[in-house]
C-alpha atoms as a PDB file:
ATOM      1  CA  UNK A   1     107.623-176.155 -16.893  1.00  0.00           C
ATOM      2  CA  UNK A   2     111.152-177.223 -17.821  1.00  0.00           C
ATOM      3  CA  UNK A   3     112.543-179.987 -15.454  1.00  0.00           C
ATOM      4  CA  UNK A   4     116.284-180.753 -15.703  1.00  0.00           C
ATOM      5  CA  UNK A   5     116.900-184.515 -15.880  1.00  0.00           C
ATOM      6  CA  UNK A   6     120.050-185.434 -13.885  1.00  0.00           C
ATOM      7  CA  UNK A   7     121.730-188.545 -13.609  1.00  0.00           C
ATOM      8  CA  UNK A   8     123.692-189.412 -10.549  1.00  0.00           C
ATOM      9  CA  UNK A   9     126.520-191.644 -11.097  1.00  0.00           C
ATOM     10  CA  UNK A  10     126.829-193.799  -7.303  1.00  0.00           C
ATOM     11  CA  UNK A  11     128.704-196.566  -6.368  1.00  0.00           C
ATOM     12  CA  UNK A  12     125.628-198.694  -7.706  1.00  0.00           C
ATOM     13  CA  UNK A  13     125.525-198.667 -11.512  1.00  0.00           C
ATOM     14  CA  UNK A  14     122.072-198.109 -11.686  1.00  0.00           C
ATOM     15  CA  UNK A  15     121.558-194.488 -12.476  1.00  0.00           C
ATOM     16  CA  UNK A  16     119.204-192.324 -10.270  1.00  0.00           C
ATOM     17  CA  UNK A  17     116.908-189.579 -11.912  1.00  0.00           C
ATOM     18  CA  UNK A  18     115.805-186.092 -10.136  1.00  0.00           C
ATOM     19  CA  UNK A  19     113.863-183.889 -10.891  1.00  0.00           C
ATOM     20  CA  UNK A  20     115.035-180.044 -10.304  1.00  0.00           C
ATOM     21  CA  UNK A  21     112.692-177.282 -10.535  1.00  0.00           C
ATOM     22  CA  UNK A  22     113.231-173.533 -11.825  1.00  0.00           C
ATOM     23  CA  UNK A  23     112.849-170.957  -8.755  1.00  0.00           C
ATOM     24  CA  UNK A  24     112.398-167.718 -11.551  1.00  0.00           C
ATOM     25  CA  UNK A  25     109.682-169.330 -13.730  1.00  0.00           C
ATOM     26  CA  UNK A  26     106.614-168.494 -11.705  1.00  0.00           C
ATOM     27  CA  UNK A  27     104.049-172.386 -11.624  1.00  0.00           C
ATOM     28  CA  UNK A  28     100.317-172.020 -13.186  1.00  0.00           C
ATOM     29  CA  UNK A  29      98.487-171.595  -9.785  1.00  0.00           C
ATOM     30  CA  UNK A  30     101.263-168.511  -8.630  1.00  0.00           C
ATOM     31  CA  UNK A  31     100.314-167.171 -11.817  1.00  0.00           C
ATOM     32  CA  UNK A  32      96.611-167.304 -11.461  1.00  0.00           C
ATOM     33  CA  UNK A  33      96.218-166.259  -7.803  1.00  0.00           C
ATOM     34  CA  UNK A  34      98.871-163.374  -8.724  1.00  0.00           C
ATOM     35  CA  UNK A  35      96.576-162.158 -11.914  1.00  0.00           C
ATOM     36  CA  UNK A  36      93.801-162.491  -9.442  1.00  0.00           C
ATOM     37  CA  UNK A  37      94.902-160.234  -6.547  1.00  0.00           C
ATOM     38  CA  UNK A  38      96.553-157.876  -9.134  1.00  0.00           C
ATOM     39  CA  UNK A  39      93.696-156.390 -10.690  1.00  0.00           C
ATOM     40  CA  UNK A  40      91.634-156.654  -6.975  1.00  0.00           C
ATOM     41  CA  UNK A  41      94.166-154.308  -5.644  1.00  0.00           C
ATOM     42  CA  UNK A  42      93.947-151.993  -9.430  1.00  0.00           C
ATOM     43  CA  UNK A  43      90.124-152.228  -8.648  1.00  0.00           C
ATOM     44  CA  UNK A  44      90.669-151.367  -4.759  1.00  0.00           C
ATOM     45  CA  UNK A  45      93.051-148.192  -5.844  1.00  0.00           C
ATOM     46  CA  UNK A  46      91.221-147.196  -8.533  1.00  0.00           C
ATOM     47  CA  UNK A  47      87.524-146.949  -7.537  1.00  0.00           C
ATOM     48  CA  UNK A  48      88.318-146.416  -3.346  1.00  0.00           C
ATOM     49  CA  UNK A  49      91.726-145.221  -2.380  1.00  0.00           C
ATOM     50  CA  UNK A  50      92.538-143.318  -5.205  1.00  0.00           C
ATOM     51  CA  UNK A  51      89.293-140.830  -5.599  1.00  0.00           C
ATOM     52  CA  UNK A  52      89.649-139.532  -2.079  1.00  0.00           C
ATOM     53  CA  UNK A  53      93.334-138.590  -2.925  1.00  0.00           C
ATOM     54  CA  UNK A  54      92.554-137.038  -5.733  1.00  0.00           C
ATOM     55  CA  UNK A  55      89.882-135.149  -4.567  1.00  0.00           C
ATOM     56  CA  UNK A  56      91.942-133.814  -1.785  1.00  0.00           C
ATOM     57  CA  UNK A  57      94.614-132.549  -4.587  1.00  0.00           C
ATOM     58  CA  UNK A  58      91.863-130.891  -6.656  1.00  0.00           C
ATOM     59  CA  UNK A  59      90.498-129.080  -3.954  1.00  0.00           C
ATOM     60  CA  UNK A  60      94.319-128.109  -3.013  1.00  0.00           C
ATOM     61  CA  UNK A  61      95.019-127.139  -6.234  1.00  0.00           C
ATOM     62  CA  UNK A  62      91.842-125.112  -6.230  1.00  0.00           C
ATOM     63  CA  UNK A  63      92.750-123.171  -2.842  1.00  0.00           C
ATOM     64  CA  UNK A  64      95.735-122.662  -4.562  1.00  0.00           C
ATOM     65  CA  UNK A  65      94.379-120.897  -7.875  1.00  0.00           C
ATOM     66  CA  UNK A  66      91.684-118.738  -6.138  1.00  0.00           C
ATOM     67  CA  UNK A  67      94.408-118.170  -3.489  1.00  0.00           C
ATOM     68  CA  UNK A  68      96.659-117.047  -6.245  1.00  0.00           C
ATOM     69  CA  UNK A  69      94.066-114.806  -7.705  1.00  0.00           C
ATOM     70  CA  UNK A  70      92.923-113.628  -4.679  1.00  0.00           C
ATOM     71  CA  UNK A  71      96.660-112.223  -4.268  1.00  0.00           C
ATOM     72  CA  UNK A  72      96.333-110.977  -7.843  1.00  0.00           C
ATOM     73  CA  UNK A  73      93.502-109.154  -7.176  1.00  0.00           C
ATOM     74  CA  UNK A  74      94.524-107.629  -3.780  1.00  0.00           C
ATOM     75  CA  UNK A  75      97.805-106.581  -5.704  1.00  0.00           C
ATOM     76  CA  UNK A  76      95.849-104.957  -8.698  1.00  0.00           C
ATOM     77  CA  UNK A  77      93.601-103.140  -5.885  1.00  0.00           C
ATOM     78  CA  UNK A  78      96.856-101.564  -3.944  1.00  0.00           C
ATOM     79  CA  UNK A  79      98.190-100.662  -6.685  1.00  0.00           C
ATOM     80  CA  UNK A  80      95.239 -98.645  -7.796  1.00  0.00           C
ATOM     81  CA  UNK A  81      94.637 -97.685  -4.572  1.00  0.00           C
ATOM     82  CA  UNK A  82      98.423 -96.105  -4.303  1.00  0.00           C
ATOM     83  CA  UNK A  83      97.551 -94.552  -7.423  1.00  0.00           C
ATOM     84  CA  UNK A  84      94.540 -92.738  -6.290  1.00  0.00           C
ATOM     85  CA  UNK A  85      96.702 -91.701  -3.526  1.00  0.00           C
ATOM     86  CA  UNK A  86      99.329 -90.384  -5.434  1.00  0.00           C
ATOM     87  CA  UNK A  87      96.752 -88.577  -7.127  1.00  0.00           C
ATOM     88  CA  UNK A  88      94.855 -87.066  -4.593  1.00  0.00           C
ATOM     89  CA  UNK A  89      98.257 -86.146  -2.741  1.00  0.00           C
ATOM     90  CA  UNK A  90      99.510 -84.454  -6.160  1.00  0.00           C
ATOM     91  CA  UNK A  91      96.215 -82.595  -6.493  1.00  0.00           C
ATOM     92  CA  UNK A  92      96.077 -81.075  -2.379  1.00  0.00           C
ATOM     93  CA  UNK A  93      99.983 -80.079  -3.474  1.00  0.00           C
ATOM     94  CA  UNK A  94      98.803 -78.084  -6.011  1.00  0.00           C
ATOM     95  CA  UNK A  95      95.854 -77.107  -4.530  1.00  0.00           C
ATOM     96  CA  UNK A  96      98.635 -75.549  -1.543  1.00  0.00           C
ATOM     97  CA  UNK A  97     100.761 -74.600  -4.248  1.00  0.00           C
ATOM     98  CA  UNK A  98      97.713 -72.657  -5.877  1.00  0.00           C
ATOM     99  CA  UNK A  99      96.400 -70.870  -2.566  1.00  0.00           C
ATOM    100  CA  UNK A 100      99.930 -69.728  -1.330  1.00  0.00           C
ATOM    101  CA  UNK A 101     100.668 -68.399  -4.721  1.00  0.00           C
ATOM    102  CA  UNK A 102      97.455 -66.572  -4.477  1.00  0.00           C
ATOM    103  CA  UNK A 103      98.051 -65.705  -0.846  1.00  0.00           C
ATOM    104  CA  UNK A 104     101.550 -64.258  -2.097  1.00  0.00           C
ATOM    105  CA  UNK A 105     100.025 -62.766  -5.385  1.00  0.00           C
ATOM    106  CA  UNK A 106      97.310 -60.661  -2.865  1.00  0.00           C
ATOM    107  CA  UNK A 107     100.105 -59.911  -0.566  1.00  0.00           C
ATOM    108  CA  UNK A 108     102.154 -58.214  -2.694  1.00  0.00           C
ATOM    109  CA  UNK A 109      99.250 -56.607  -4.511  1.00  0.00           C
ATOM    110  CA  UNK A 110      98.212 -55.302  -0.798  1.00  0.00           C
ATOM    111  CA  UNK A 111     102.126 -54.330  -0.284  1.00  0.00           C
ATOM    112  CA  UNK A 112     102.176 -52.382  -3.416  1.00  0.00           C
ATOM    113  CA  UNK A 113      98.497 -50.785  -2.487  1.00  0.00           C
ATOM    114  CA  UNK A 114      99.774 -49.730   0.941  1.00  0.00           C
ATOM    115  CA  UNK A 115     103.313 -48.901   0.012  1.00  0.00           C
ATOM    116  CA  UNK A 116     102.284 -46.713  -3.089  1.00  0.00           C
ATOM    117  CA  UNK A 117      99.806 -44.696  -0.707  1.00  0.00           C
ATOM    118  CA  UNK A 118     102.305 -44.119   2.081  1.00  0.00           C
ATOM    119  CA  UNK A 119     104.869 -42.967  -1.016  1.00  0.00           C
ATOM    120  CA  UNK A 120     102.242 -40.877  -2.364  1.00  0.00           C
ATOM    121  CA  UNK A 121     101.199 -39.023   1.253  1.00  0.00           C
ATOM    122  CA  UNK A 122     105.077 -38.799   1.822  1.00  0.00           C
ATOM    123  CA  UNK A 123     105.703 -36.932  -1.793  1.00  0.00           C
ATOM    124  CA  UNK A 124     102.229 -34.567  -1.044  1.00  0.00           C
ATOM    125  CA  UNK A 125     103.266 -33.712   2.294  1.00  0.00           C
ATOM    126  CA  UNK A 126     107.443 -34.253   2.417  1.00  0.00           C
ATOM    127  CA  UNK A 127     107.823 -30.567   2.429  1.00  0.00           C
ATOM    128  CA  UNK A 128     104.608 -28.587   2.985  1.00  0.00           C
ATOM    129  CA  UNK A 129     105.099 -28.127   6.422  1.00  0.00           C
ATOM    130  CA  UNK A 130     101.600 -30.042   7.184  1.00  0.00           C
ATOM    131  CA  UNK A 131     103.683 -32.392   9.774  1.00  0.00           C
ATOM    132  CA  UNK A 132     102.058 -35.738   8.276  1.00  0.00           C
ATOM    133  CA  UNK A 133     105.447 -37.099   7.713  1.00  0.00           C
ATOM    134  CA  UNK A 134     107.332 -39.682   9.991  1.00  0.00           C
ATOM    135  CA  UNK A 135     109.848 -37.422  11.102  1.00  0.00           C
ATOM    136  CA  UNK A 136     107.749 -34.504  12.679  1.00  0.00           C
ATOM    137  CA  UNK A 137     104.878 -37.064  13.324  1.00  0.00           C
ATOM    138  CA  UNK A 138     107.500 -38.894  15.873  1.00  0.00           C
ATOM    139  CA  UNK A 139     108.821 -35.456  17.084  1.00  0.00           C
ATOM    140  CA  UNK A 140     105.461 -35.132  17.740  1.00  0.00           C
ATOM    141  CA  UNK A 141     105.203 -37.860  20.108  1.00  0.00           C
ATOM    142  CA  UNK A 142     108.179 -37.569  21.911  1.00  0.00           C
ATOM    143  CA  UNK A 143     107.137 -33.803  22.757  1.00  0.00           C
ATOM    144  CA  UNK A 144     103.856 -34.706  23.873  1.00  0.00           C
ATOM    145  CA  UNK A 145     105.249 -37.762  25.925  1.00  0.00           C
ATOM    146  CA  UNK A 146     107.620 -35.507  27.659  1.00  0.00           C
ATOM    147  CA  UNK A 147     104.916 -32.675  28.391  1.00  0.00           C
ATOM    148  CA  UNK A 148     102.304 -35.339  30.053  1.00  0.00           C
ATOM    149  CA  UNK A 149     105.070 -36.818  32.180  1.00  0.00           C
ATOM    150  CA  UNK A 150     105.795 -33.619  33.385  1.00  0.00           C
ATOM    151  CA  UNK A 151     101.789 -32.895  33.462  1.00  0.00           C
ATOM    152  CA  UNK A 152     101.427 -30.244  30.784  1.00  0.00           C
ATOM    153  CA  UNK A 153      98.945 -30.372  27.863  1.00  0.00           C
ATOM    154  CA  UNK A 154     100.593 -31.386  24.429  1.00  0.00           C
ATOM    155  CA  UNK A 155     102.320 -28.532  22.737  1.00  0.00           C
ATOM    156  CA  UNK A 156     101.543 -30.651  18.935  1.00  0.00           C
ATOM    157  CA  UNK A 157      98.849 -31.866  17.343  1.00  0.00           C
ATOM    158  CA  UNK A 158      99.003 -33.669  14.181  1.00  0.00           C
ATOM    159  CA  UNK A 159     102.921 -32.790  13.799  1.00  0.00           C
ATOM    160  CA  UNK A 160     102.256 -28.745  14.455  1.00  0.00           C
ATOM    161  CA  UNK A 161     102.814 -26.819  17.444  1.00  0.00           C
ATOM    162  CA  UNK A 162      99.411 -25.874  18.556  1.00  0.00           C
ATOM    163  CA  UNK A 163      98.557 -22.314  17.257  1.00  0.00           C
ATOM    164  CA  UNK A 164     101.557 -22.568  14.986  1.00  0.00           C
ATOM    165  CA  UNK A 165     101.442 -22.971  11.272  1.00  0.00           C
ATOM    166  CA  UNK A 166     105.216 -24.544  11.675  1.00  0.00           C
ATOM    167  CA  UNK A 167     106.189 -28.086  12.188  1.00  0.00           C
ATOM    168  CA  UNK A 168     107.003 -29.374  15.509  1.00  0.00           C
ATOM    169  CA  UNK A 169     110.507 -30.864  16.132  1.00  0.00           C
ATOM    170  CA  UNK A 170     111.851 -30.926  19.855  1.00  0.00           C
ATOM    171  CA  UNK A 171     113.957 -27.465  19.307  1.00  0.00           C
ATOM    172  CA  UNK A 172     111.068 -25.804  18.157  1.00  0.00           C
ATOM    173  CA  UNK A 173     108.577 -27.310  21.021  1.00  0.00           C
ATOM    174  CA  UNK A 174     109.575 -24.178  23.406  1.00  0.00           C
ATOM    175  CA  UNK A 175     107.303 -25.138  25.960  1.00  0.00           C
ATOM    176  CA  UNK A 176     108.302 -29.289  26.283  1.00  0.00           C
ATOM    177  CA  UNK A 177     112.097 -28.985  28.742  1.00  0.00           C
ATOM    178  CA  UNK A 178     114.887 -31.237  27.199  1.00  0.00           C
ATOM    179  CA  UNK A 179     116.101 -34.361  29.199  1.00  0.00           C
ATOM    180  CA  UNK A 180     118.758 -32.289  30.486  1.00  0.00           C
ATOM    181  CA  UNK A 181     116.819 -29.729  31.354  1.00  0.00           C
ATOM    182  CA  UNK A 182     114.608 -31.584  33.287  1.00  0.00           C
ATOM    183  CA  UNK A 183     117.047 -33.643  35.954  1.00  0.00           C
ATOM    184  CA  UNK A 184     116.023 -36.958  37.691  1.00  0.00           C
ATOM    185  CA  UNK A 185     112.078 -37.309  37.560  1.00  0.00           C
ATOM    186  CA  UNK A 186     111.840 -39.588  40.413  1.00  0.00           C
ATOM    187  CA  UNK A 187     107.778 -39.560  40.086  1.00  0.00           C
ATOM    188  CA  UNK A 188     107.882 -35.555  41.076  1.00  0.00           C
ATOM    189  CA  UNK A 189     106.359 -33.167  38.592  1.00  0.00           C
ATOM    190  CA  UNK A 190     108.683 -30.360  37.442  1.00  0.00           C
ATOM    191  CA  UNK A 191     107.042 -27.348  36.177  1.00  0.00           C
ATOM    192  CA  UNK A 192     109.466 -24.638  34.396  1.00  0.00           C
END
């Protein structure tokens, strides 16, 4: 302890001594009782406060991480599972892709079946006289129409006049009246 030694001059000549004391420079019992309740309150943080805190950060920082990879893993799974997706959506496209051009492929093989037989009849039987052809064939109809409306029997069969070895169209059909011929047929039967 340092003590400052200070000598008041009065109106007495005998000179007074006091004794002043430092206010920074802690005294021997401040000291003590200070070391003293410094490492009670270290002991007090360290082995009962602190270990609850910290416990309560590791097992935050532990939700955290398996948290995290939980998100990692959920990620890694989407993404596979858009993936497989993509995947299984490319492979029905195909797949459609596949049966439509097969679809088309027997479609036009069909066409070409169909088309070359009705090419072929029309080049056997274009100018025989047989009648198969559209042109008689619809001649046909028409003259048969017009004879049951007006309650005949059919004058063709199969694009020939019956008993004839010609083809049938509507001049030739002497027994089937033209629509001029045959007036208004207001549901009456016209014989002629």
């Amino acid at each position: 302890m340092s003590y400052a030694i200070v000598s008041v001059l009065g109106a007495t000549e005998a000179a007074e001594t006091v004794e002043i004391v430092n206010p920074i420079l802690p005294v021997p019992n401040e000291m003590f009782w200070g070391a003293v309740f410094f490492f009670v309150l270290w002991a007090l943080m360290k082995w009962v406060f602190l270990p609850p805190v910290q416990r309560t950060m590791q097992r935050r920082a532990d939700v955290m991480r398996s948290d995290r990879e939980a998100a990692d893993t959920a990620t890694a799974l989407a993404a596979e599972e858009a993936a497989n997706y993509e995947q299984s959506l490319a492979s029905a496209r195909a797949e459609a892709v596949r049966l439509i051009e097969q679809a088309r492929g027997e479609a036009e093989q069909e066409r070409r079946v169909v088309v070359g037989a009705a090419e072929d009849r029309g080049r056997r039987h274009a100018g025989c006289g047989c009648g198969r052809n559209r042109r008689s064939q619809s001649c046909c109809h028409v003259a048969n129409a017009r004879r049951r409306r007006l309650g005949g029997s059919e004058c063709c069969v199969g694009g020939r006049q019956q008993g004839s070895r010609s083809r049938c169209p509507a001049v030739t059909c002497a027994a089937v009246p033209r629509p001029s011929q045959l007036g208004q047929l207001n549901g009456t039967r016209r014989t002629t």
